[in-house]
C-alpha atoms as a PDB file:
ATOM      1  CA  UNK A   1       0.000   0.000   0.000  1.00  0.00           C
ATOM      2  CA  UNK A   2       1.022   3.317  -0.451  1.00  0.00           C
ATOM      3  CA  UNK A   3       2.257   5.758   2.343  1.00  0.00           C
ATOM      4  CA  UNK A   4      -0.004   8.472   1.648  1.00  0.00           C
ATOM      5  CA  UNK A   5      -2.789   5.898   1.914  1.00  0.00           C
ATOM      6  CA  UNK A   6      -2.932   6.063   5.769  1.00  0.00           C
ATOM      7  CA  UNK A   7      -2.322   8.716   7.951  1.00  0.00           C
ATOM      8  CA  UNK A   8      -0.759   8.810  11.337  1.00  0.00           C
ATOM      9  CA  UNK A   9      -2.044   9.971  14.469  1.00  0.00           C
ATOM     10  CA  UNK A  10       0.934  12.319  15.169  1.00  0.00           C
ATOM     11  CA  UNK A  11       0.194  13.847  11.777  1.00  0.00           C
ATOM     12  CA  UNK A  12      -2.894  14.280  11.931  1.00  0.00           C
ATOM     13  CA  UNK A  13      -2.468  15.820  15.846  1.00  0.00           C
ATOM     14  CA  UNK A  14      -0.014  18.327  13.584  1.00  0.00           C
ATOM     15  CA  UNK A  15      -2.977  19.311  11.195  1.00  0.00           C
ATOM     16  CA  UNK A  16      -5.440  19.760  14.141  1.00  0.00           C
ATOM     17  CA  UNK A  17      -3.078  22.191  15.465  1.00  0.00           C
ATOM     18  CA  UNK A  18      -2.575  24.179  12.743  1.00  0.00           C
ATOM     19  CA  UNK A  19      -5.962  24.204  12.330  1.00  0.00           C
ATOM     20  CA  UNK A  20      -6.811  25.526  15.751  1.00  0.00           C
ATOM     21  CA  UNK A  21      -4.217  28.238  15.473  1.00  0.00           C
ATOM     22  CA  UNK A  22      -6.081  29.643  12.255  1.00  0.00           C
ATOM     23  CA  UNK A  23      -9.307  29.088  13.801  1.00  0.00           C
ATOM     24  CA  UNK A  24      -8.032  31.305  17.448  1.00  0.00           C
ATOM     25  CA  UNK A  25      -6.789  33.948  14.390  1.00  0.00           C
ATOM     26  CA  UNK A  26     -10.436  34.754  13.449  1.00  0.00           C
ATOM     27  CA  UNK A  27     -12.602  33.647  16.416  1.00  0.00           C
ATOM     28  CA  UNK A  28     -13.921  30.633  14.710  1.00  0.00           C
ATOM     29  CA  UNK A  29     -14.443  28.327  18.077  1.00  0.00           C
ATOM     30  CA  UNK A  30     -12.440  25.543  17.404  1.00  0.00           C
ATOM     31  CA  UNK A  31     -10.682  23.909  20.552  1.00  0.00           C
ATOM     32  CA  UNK A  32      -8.405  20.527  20.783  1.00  0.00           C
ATOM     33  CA  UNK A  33      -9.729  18.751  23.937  1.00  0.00           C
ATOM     34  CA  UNK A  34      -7.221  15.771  26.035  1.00  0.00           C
ATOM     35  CA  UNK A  35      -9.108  12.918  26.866  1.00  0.00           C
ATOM     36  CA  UNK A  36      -8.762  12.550  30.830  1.00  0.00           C
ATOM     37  CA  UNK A  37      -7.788   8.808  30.840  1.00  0.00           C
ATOM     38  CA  UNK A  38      -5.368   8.377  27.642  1.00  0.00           C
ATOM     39  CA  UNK A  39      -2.940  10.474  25.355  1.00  0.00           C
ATOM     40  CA  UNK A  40      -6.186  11.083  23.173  1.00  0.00           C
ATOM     41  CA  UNK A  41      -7.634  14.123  22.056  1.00  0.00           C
ATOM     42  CA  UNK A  42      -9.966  15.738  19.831  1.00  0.00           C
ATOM     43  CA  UNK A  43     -11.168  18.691  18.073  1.00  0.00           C
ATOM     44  CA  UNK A  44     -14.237  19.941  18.701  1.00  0.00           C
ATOM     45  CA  UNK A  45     -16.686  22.854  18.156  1.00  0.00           C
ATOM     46  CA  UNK A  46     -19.928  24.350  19.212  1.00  0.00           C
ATOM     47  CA  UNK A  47     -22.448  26.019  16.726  1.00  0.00           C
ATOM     48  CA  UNK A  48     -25.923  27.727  17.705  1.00  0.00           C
ATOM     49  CA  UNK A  49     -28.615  27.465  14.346  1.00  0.00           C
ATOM     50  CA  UNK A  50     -32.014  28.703  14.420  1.00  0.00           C
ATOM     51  CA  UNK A  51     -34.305  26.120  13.209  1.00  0.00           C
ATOM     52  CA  UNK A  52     -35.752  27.619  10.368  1.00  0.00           C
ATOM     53  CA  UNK A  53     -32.168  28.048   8.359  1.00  0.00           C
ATOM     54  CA  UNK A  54     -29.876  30.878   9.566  1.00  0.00           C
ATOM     55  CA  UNK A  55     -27.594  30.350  11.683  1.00  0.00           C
ATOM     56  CA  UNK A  56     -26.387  32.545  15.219  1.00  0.00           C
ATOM     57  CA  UNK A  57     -23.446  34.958  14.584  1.00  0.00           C
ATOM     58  CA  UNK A  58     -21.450  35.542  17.546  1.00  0.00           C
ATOM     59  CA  UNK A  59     -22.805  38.677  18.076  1.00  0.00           C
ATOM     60  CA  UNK A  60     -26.629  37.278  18.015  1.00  0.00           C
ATOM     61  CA  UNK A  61     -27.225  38.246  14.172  1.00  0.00           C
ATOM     62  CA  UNK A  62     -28.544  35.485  11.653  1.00  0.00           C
ATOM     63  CA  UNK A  63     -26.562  34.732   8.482  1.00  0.00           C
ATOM     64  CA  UNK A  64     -27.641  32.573   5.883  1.00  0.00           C
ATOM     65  CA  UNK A  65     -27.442  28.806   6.507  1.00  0.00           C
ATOM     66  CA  UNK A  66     -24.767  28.542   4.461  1.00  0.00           C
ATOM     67  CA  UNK A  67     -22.692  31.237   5.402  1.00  0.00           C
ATOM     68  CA  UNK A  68     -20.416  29.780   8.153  1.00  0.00           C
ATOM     69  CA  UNK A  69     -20.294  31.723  11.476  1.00  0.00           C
ATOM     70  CA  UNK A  70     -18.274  33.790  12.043  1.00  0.00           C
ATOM     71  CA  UNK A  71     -16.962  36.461   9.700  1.00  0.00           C
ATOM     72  CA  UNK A  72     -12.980  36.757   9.584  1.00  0.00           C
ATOM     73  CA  UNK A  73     -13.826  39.928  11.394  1.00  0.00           C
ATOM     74  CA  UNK A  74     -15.572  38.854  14.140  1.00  0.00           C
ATOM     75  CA  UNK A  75     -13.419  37.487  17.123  1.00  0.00           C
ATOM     76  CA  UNK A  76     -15.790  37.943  20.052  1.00  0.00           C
ATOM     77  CA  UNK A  77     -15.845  34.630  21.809  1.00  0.00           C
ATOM     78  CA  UNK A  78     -18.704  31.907  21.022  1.00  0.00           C
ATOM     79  CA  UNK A  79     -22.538  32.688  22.794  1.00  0.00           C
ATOM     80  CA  UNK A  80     -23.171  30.413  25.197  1.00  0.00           C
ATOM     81  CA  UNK A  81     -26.785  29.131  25.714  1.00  0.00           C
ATOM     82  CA  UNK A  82     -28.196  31.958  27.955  1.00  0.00           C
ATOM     83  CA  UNK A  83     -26.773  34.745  25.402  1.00  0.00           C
ATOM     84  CA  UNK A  84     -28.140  32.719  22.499  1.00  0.00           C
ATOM     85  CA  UNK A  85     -31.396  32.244  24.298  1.00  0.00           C
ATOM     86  CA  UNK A  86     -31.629  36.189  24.706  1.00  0.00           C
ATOM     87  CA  UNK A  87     -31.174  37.049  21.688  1.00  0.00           C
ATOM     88  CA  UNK A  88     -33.398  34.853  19.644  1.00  0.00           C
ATOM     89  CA  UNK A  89     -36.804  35.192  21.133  1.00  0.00           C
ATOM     90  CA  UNK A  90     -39.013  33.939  17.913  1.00  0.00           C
ATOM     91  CA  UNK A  91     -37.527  30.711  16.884  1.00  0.00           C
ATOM     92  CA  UNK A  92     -36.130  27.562  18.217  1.00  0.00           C
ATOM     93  CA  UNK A  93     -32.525  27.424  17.993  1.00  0.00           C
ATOM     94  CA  UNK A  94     -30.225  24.210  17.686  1.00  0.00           C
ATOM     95  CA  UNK A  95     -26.691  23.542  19.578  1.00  0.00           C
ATOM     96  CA  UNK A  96     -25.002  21.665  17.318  1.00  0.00           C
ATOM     97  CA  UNK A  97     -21.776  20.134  18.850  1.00  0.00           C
ATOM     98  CA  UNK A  98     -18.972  18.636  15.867  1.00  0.00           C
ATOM     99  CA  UNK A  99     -16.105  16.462  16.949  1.00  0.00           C
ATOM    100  CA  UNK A 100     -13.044  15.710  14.982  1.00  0.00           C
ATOM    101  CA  UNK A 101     -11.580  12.511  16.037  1.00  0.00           C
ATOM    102  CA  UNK A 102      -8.602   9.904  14.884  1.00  0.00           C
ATOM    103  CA  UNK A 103     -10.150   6.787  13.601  1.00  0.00           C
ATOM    104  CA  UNK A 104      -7.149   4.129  14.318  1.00  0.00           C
ATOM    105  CA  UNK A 105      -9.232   1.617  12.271  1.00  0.00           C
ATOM    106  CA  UNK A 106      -9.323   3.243   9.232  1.00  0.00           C
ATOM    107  CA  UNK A 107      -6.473   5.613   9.970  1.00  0.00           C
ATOM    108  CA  UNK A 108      -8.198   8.943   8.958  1.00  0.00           C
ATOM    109  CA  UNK A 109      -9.601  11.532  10.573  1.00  0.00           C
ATOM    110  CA  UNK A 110     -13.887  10.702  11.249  1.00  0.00           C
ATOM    111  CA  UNK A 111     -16.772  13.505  12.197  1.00  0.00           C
ATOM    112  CA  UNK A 112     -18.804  13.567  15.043  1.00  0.00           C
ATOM    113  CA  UNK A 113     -21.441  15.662  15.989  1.00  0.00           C
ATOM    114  CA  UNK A 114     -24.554  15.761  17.832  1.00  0.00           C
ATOM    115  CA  UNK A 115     -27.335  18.546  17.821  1.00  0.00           C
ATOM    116  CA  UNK A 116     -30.226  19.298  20.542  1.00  0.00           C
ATOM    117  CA  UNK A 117     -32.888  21.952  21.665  1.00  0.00           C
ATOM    118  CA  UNK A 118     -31.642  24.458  24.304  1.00  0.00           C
ATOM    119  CA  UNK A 119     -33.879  22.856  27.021  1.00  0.00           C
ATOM    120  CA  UNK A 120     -31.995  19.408  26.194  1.00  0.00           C
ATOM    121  CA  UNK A 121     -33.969  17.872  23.448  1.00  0.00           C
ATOM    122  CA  UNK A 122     -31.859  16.016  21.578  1.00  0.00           C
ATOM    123  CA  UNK A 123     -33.023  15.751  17.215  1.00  0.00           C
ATOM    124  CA  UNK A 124     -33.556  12.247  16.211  1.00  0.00           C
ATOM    125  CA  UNK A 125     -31.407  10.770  13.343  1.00  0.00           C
ATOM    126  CA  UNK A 126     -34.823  11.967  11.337  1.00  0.00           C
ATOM    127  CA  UNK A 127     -34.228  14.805  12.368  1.00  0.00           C
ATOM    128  CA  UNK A 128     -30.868  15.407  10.900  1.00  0.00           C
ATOM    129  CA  UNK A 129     -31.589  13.927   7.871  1.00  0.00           C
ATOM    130  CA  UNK A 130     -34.466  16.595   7.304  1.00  0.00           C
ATOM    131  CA  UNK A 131     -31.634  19.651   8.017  1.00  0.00           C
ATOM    132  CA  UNK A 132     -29.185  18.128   5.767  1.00  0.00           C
ATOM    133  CA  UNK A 133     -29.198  20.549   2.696  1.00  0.00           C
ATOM    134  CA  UNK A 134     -31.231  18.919  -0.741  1.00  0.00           C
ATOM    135  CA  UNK A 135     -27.893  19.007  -2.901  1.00  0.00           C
ATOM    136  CA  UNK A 136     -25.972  16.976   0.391  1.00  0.00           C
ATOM    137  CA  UNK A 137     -28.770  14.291   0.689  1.00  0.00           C
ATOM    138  CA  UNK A 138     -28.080  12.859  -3.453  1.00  0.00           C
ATOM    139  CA  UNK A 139     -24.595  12.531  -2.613  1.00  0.00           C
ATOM    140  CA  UNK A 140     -25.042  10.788   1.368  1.00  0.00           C
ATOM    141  CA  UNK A 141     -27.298   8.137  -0.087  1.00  0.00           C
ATOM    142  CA  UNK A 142     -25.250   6.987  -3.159  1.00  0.00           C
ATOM    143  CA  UNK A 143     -22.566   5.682  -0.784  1.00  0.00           C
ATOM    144  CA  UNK A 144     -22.003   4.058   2.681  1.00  0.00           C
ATOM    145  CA  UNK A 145     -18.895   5.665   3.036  1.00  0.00           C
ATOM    146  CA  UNK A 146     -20.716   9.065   4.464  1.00  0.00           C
ATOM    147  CA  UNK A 147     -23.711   8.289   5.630  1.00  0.00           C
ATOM    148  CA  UNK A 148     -25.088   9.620   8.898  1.00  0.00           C
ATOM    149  CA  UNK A 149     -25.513   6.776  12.115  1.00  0.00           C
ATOM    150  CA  UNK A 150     -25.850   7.140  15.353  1.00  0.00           C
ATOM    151  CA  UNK A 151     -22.776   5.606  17.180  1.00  0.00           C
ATOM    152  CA  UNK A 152     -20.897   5.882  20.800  1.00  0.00           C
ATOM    153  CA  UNK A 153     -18.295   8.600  20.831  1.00  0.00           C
ATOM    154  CA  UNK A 154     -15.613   6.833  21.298  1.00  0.00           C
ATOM    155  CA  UNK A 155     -14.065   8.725  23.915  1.00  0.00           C
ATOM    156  CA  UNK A 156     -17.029  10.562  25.934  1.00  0.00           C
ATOM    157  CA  UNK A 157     -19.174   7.048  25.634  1.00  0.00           C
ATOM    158  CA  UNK A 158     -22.019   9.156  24.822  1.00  0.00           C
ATOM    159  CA  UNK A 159     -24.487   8.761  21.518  1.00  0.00           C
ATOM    160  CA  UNK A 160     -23.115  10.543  18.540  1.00  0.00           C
ATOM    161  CA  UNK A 161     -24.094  11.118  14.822  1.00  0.00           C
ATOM    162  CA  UNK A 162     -21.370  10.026  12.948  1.00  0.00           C
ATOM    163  CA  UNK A 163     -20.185   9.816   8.881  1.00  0.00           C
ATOM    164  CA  UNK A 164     -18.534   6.691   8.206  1.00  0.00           C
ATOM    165  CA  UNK A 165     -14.626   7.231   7.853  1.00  0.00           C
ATOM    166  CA  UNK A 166     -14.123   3.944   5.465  1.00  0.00           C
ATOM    167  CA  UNK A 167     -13.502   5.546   2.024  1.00  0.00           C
ATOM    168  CA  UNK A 168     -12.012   8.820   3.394  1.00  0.00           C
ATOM    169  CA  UNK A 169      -8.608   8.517   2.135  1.00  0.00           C
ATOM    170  CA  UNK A 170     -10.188   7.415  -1.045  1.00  0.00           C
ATOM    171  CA  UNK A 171     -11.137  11.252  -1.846  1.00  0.00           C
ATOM    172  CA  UNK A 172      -8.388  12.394   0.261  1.00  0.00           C
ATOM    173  CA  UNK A 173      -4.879  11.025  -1.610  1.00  0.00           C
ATOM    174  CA  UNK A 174      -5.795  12.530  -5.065  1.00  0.00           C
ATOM    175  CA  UNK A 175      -5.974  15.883  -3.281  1.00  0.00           C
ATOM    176  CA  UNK A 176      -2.735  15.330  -1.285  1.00  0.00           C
ATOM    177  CA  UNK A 177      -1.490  14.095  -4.450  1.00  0.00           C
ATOM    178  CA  UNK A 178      -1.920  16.962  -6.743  1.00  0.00           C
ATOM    179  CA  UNK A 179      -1.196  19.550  -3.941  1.00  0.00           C
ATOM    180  CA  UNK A 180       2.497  18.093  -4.161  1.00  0.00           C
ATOM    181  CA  UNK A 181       2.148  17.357  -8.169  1.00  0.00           C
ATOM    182  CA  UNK A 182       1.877  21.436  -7.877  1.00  0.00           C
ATOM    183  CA  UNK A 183       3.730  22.179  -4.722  1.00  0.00           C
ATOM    184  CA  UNK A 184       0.907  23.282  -2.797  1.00  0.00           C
ATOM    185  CA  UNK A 185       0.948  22.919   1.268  1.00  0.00           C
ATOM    186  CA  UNK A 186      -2.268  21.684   2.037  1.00  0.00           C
ATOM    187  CA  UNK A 187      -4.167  21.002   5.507  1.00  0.00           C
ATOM    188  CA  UNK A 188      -5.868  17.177   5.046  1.00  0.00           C
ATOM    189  CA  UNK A 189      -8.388  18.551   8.064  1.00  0.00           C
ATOM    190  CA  UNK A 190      -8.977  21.661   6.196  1.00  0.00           C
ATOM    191  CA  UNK A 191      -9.769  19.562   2.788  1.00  0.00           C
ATOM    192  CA  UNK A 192     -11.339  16.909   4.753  1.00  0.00           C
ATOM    193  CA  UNK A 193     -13.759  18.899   6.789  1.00  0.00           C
ATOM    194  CA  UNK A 194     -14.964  21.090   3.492  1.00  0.00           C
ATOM    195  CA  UNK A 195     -15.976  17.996   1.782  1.00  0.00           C
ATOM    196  CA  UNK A 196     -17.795  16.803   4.614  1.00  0.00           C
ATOM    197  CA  UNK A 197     -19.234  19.114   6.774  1.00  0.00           C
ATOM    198  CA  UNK A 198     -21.256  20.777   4.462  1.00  0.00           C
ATOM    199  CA  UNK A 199     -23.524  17.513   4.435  1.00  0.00           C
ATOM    200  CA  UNK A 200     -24.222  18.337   8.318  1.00  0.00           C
ATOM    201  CA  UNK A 201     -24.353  22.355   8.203  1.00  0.00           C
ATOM    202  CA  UNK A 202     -20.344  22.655   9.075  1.00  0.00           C
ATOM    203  CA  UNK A 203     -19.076  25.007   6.691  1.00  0.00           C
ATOM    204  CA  UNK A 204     -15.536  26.655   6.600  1.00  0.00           C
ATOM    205  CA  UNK A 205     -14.122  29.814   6.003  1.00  0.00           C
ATOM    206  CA  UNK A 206     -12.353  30.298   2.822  1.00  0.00           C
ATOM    207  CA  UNK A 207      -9.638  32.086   4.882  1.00  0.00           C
ATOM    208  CA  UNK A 208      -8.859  28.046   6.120  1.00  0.00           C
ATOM    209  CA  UNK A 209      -7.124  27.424   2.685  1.00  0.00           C
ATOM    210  CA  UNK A 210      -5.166  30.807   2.331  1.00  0.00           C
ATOM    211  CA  UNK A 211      -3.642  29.776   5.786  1.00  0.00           C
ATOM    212  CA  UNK A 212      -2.919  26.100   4.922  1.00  0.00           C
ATOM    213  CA  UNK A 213      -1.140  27.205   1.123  1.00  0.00           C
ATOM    214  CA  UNK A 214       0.883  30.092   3.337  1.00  0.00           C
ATOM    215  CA  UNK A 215       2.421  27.621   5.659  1.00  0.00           C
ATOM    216  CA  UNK A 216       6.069  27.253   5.278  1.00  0.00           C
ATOM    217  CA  UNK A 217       7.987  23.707   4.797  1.00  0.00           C
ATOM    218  CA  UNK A 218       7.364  20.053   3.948  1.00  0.00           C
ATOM    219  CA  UNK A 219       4.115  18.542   6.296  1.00  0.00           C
ATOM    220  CA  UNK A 220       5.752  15.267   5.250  1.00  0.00           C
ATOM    221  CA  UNK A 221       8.144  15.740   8.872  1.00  0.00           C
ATOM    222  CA  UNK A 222       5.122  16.440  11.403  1.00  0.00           C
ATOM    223  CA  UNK A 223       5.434  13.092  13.447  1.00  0.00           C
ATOM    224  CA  UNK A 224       8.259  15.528  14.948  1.00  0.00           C
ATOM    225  CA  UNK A 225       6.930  19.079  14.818  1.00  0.00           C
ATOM    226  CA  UNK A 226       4.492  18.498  17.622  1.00  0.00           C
ATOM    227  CA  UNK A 227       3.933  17.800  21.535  1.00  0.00           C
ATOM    228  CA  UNK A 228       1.291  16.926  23.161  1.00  0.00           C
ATOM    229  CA  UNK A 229       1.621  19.830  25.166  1.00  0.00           C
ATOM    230  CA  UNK A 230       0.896  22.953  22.346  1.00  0.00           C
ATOM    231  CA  UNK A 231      -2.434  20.897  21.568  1.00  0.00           C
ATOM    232  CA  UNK A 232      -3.382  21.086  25.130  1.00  0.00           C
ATOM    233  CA  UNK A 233      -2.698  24.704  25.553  1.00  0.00           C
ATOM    234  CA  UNK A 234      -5.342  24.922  22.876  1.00  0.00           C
END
């Protein structure tokens, strides 16, 4: 098998980093969270949506559905339930919770996420499918690869929704592949998470891929570019 066909944990630890960084650059919410009883970790982030389409800005605004919150511009930190709860008064807004996780099975990097009412209600699996957007839903259902299940998060041992890691690097090594063809630096959690989070209302910030091209050297040498320790100061 080829190298690029996997990808290790360190390196993908390295990715998540760099990721975070960019995110704490324009107040996007992302935070890398150590698992209490191993060396694991994950990235995760919170996102408020009102149910009828638009989603919270940080500052209590709506934005379309698919504009992803926030603007470059706005680095306020994230509102927390009784600021979102304030400031949307006619509508019934959604936490949605999205979890970036190493799958050491399939050696990629998987997406979890769960989404409930503010007074706890968690949204069925029917639920989901009905806010995935129409153009998403064609492309779920004409593979198991990506399709939404409900599964145990493998490190909180609580009920997730989850989209099924096992033909990930599939998509993923023709873009790493080309990005070196043309010596381009590219983020695999940056290219990763705009394929798929769209499907489940997790759009990113074109300013992700400016960042990931501008970084400097060869990701090739992570497994040695990163501790444990910067992730956790994240």
């Amino acid at each position: 098998m080829e190298e690029d066909e996997f990808f290790g944990e360190k390196t993908f630890q390295h990715y998540c980093a760099e990721f975070i960084k960019h995110s704490q650059k324009i107040g996007d919410g992302w935070e890398w969270r150590a698992s209490k009883d191993c060396s694991d970790g994950y990235m995760c982030k919170t996102h408020f949506q009102v149910k009828n389409g638009t989603a919270m800005s940080h500052q209590g605004t709506s934005a379309h559905v698919q504009t992803f919150l926030p603007v470059e511009e706005a680095v306020d930190p994230p509102l927390d339930d009784f600021e979102v709860t304030e400031t949307t008064t006619a509508a019934e807004v959604i936490k949605y919770e999205y979890h970036v996780l190493y799958s050491c099975s399939y050696q990629v990097p998987v997406l979890y996420f769960r989404a409930s009412f503010l007074d706890g209600r968690p949204l069925a699996l029917k639920d989901i499918w009905e806010g995935v957007h129409e153009c998403y839903k064609m492309r779920l259902l004409q593979g198991p690869w990506d399709t939404i299940t409900q599964q145990e998060h493998p490190i909180l041992g609580q009920p997730f929704f989850v989209l099924h890691p096992c033909k990930t690097s599939e998509f993923l090594i023709p873009v790493l592949k080309n990005s070196r063809k043309i010596n381009r630096n590219v983020n695999y959690i940056t290219s990763w998470l705009s394929m798929v989070g769209p499907a489940v209302g997790l759009n990113l910030p074109l300013s992700y891929a400016t960042a990931a091209s501008q970084e400097e050297g060869n990701v090739s040498g992570q497994d040695s570019s990163i501790e444990q320790k910067s992730l956790e100061e994240h």
